[in-house]
PDB file of N, CA and C in Angstrom:
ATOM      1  N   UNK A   1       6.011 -15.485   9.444  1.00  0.00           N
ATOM      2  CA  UNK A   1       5.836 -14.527  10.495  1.00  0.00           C
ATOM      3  C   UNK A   1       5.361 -13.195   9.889  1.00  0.00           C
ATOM      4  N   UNK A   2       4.347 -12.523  10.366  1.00  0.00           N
ATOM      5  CA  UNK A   2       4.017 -11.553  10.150  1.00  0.00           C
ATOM      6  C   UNK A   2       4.297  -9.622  10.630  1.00  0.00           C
ATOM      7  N   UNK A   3       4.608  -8.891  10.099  1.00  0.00           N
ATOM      8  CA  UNK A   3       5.531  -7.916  10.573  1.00  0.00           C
ATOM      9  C   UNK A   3       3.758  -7.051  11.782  1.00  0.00           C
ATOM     10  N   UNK A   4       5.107  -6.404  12.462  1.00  0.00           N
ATOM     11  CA  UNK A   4       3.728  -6.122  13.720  1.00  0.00           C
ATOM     12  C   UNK A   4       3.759  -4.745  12.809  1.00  0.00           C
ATOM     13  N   UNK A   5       2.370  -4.313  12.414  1.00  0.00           N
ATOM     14  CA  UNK A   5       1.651  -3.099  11.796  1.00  0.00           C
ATOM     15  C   UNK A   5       1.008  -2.032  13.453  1.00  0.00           C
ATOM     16  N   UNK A   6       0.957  -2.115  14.123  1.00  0.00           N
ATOM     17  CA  UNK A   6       0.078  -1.618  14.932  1.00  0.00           C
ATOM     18  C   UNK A   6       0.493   0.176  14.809  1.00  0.00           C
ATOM     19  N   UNK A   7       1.753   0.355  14.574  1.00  0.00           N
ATOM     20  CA  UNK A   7       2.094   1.433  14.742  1.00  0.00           C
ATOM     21  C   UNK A   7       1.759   2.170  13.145  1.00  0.00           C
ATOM     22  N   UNK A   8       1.761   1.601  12.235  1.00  0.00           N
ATOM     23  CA  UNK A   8       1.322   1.678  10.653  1.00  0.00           C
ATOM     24  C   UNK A   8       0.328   3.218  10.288  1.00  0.00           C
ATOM     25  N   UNK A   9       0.777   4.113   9.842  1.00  0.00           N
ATOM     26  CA  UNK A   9      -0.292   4.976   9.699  1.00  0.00           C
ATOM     27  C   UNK A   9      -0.597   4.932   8.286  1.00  0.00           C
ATOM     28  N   UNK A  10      -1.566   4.147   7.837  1.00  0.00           N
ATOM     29  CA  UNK A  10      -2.164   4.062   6.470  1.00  0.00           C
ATOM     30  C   UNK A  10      -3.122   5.599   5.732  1.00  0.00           C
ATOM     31  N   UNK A  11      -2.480   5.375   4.530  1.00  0.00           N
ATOM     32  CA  UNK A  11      -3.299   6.621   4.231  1.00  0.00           C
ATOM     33  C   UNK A  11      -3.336   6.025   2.572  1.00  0.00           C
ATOM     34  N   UNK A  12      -4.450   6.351   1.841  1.00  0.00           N
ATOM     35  CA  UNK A  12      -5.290   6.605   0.469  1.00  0.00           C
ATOM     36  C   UNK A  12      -4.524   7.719  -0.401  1.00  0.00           C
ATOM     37  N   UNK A  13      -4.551   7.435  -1.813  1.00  0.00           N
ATOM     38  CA  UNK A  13      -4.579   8.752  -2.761  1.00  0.00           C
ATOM     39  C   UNK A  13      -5.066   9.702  -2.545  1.00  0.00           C
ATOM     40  N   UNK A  14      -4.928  11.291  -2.445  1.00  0.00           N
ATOM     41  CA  UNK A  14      -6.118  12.026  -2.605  1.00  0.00           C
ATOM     42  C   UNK A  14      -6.675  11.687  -4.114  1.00  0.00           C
ATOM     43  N   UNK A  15      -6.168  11.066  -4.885  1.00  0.00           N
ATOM     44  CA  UNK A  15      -6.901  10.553  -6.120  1.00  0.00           C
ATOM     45  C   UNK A  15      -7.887   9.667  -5.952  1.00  0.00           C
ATOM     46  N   UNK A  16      -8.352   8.778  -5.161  1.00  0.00           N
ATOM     47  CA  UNK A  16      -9.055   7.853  -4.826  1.00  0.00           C
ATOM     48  C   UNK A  16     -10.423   8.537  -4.916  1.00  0.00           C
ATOM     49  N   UNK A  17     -10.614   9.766  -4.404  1.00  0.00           N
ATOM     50  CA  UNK A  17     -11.866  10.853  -3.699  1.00  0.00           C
ATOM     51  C   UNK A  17     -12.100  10.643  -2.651  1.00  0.00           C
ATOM     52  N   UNK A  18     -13.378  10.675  -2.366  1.00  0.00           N
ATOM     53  CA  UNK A  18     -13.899  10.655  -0.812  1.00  0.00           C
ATOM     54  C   UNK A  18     -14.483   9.056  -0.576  1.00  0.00           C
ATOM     55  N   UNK A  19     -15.134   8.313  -1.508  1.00  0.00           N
ATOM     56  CA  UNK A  19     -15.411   6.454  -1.088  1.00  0.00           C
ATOM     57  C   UNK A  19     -13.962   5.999  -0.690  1.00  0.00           C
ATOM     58  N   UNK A  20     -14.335   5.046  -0.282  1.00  0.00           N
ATOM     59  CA  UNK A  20     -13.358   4.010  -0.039  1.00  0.00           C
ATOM     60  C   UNK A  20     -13.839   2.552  -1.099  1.00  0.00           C
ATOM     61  N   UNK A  21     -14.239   2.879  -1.895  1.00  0.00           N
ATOM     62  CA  UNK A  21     -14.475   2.203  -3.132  1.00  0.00           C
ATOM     63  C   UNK A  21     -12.806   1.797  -4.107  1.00  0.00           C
ATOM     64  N   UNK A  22     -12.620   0.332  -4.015  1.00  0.00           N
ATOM     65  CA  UNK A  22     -11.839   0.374  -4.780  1.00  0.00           C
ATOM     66  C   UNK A  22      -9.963   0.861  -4.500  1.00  0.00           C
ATOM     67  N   UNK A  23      -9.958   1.307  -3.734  1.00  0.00           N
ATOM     68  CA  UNK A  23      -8.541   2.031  -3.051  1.00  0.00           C
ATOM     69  C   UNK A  23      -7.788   0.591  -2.559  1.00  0.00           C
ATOM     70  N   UNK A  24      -6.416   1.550  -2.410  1.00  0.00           N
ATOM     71  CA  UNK A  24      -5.832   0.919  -1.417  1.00  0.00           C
ATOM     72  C   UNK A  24      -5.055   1.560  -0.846  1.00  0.00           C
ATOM     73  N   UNK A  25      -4.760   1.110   0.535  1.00  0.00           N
ATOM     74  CA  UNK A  25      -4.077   2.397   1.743  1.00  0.00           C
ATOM     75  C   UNK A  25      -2.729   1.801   1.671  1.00  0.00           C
ATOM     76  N   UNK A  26      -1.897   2.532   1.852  1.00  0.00           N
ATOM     77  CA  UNK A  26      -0.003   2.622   2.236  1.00  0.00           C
ATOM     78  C   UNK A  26       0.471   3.087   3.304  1.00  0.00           C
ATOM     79  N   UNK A  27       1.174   2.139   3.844  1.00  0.00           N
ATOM     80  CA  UNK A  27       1.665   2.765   5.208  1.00  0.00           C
ATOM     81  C   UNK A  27       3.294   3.094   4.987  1.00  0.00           C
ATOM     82  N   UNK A  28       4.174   3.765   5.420  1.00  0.00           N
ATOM     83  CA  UNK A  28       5.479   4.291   4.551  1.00  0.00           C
ATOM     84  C   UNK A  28       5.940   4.630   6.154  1.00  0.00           C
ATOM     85  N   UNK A  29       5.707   4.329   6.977  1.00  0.00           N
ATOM     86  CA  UNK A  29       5.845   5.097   8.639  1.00  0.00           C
ATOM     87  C   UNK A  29       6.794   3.637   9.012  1.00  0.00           C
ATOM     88  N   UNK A  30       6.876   3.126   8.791  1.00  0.00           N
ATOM     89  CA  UNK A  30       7.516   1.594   9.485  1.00  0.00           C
ATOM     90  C   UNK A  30       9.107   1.445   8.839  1.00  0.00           C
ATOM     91  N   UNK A  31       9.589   1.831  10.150  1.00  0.00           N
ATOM     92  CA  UNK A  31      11.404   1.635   9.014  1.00  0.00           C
ATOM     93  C   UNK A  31      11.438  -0.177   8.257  1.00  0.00           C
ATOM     94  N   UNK A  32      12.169   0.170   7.341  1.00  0.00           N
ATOM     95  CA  UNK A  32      12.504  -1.022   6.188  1.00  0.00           C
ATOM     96  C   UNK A  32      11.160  -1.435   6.120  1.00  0.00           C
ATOM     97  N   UNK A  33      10.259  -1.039   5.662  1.00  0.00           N
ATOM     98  CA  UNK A  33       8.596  -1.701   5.623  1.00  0.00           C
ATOM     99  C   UNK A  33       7.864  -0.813   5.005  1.00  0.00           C
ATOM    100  N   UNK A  34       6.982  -1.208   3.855  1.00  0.00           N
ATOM    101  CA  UNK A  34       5.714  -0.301   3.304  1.00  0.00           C
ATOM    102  C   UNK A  34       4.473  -1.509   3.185  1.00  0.00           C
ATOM    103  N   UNK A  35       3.780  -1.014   3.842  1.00  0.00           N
ATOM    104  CA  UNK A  35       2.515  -2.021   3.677  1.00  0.00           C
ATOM    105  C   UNK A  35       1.342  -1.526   3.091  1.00  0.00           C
ATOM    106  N   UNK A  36       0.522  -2.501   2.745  1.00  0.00           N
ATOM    107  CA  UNK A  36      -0.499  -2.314   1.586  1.00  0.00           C
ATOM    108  C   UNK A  36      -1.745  -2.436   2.072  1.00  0.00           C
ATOM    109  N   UNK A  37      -2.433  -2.245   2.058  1.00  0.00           N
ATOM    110  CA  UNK A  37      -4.010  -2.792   2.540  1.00  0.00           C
ATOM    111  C   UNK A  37      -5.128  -2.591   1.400  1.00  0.00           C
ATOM    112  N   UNK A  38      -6.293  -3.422   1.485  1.00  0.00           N
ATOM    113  CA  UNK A  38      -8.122  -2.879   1.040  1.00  0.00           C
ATOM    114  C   UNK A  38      -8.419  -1.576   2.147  1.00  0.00           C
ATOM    115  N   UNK A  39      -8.651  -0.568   1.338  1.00  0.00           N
ATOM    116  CA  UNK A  39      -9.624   0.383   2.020  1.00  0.00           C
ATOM    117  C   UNK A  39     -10.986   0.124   2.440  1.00  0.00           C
ATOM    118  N   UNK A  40     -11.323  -1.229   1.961  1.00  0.00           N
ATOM    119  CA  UNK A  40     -12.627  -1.682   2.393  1.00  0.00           C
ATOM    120  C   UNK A  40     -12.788  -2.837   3.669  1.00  0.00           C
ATOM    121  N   UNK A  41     -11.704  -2.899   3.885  1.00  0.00           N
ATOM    122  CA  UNK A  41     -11.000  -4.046   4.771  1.00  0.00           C
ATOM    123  C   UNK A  41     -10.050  -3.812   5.909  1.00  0.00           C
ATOM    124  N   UNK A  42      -9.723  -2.895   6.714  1.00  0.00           N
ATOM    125  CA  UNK A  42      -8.899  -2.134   6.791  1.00  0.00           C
ATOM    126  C   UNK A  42      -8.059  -3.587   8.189  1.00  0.00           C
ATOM    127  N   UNK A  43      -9.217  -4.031   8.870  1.00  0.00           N
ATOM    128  CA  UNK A  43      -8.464  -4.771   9.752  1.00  0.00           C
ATOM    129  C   UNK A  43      -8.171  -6.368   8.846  1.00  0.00           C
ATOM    130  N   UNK A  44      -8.351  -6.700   7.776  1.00  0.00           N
ATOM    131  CA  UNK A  44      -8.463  -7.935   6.927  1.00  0.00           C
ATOM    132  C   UNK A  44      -6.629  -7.941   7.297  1.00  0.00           C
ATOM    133  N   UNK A  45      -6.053  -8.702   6.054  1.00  0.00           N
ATOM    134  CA  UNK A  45      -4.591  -8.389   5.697  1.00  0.00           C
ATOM    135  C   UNK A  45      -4.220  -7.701   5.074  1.00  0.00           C
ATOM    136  N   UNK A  46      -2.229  -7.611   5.155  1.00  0.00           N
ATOM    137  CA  UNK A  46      -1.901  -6.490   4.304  1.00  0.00           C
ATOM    138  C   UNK A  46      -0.395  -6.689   3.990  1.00  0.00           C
ATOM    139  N   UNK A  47      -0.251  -6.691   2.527  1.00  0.00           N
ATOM    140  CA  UNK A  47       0.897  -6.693   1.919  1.00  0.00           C
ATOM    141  C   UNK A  47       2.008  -6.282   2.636  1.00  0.00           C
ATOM    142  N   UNK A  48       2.989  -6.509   2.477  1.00  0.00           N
ATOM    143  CA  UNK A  48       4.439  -6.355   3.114  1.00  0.00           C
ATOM    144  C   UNK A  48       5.757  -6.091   2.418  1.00  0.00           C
ATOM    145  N   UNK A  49       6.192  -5.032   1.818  1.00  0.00           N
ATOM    146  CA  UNK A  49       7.146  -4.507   0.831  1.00  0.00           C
ATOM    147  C   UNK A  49       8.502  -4.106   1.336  1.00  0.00           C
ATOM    148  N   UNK A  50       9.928  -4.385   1.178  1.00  0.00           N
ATOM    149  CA  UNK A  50      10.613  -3.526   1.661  1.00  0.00           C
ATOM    150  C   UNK A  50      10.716  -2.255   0.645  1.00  0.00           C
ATOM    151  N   UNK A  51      11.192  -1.204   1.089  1.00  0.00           N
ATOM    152  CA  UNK A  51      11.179  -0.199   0.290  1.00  0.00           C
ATOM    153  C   UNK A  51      11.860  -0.335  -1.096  1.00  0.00           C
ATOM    154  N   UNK A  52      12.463  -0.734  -1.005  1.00  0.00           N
ATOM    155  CA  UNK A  52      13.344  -1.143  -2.700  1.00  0.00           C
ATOM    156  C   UNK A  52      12.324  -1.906  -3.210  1.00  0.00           C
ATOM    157  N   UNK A  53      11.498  -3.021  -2.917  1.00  0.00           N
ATOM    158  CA  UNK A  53      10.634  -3.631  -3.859  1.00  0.00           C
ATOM    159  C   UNK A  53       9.613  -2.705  -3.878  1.00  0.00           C
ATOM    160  N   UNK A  54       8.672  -1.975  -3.304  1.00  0.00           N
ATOM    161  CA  UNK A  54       7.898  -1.252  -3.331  1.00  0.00           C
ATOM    162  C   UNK A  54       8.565  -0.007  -4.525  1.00  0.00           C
ATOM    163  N   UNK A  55       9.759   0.433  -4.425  1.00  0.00           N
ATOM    164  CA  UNK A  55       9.927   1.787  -5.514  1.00  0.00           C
ATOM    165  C   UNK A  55      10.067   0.906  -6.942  1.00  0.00           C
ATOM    166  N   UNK A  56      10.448  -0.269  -6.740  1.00  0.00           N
ATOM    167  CA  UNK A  56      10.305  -0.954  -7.884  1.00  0.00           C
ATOM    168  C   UNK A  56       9.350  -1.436  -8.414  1.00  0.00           C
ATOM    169  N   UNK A  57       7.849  -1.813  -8.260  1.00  0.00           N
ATOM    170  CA  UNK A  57       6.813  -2.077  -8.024  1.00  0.00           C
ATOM    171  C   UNK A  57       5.781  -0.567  -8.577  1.00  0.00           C
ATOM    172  N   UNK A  58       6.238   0.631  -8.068  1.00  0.00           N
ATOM    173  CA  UNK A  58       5.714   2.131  -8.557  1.00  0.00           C
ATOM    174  C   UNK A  58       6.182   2.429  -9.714  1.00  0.00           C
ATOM    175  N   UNK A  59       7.264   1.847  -9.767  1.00  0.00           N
ATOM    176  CA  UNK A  59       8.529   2.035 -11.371  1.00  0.00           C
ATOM    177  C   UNK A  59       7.277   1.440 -12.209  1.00  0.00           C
ATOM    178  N   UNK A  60       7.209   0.199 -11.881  1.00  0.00           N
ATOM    179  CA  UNK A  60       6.665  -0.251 -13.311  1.00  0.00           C
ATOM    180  C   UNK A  60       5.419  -0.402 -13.451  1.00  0.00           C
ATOM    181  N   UNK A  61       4.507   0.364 -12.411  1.00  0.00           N
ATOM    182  CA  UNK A  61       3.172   0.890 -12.636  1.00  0.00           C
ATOM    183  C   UNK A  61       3.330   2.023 -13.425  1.00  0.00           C
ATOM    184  N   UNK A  62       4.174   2.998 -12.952  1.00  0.00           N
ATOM    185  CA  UNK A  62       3.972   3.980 -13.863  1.00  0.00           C
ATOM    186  C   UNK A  62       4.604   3.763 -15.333  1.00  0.00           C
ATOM    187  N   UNK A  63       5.547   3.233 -15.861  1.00  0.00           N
ATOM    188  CA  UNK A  63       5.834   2.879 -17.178  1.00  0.00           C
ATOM    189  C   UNK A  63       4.637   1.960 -18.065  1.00  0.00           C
ATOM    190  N   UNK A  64       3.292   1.281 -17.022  1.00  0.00           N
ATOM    191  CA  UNK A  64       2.668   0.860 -18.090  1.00  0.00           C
ATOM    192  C   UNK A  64       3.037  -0.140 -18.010  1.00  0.00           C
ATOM    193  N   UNK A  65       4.211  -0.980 -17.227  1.00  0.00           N
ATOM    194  CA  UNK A  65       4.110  -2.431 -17.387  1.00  0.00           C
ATOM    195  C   UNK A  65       3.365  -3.128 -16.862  1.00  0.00           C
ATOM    196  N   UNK A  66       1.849  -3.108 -16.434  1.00  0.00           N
ATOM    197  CA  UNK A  66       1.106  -4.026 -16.399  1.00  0.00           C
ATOM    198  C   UNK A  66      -0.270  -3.357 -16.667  1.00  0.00           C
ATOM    199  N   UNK A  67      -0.229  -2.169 -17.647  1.00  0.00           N
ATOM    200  CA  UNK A  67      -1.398  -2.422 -18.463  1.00  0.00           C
ATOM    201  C   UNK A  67      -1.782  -3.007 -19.599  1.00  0.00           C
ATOM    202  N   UNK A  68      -3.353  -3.203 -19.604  1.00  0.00           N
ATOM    203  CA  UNK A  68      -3.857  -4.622 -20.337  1.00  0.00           C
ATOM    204  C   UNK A  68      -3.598  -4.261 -21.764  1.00  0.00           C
TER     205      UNK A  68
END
């Protein structure tokens, strides 16, 4: 089952710049829910996080655990 997004206000890095090249949008507006999307895709699909996996998920982007 898929969580209903309609109410979802997605938004980009201001790091990204001005394309939508490459991004991806976050929606943080949905209680117990952060969703993910392509900025190039916007009606395609979109990831589904509760907030604890999502701060855990930012944890270990920023420490570098999954660079090459």
């Amino acid at each position: 089952m898929s969580p209903d997004l309609t109410d979802a206000k997605f938004h980009k890095s201001s790091l990204s710049g001005a394309t939508n090249e490459n991004c991806v949008e976050v929606a943080t507006n949905l209680p117990g829910l952060v969703a993910v999307r392509d900025s190039k895709d916007p009606s395609g699909p979109a990831l589904a996080f509760t907030p604890a996996q999502w701060r855990s998920f930012i944890g270990r982007v920023n420490t570098g655990a999954f660079d090459a």
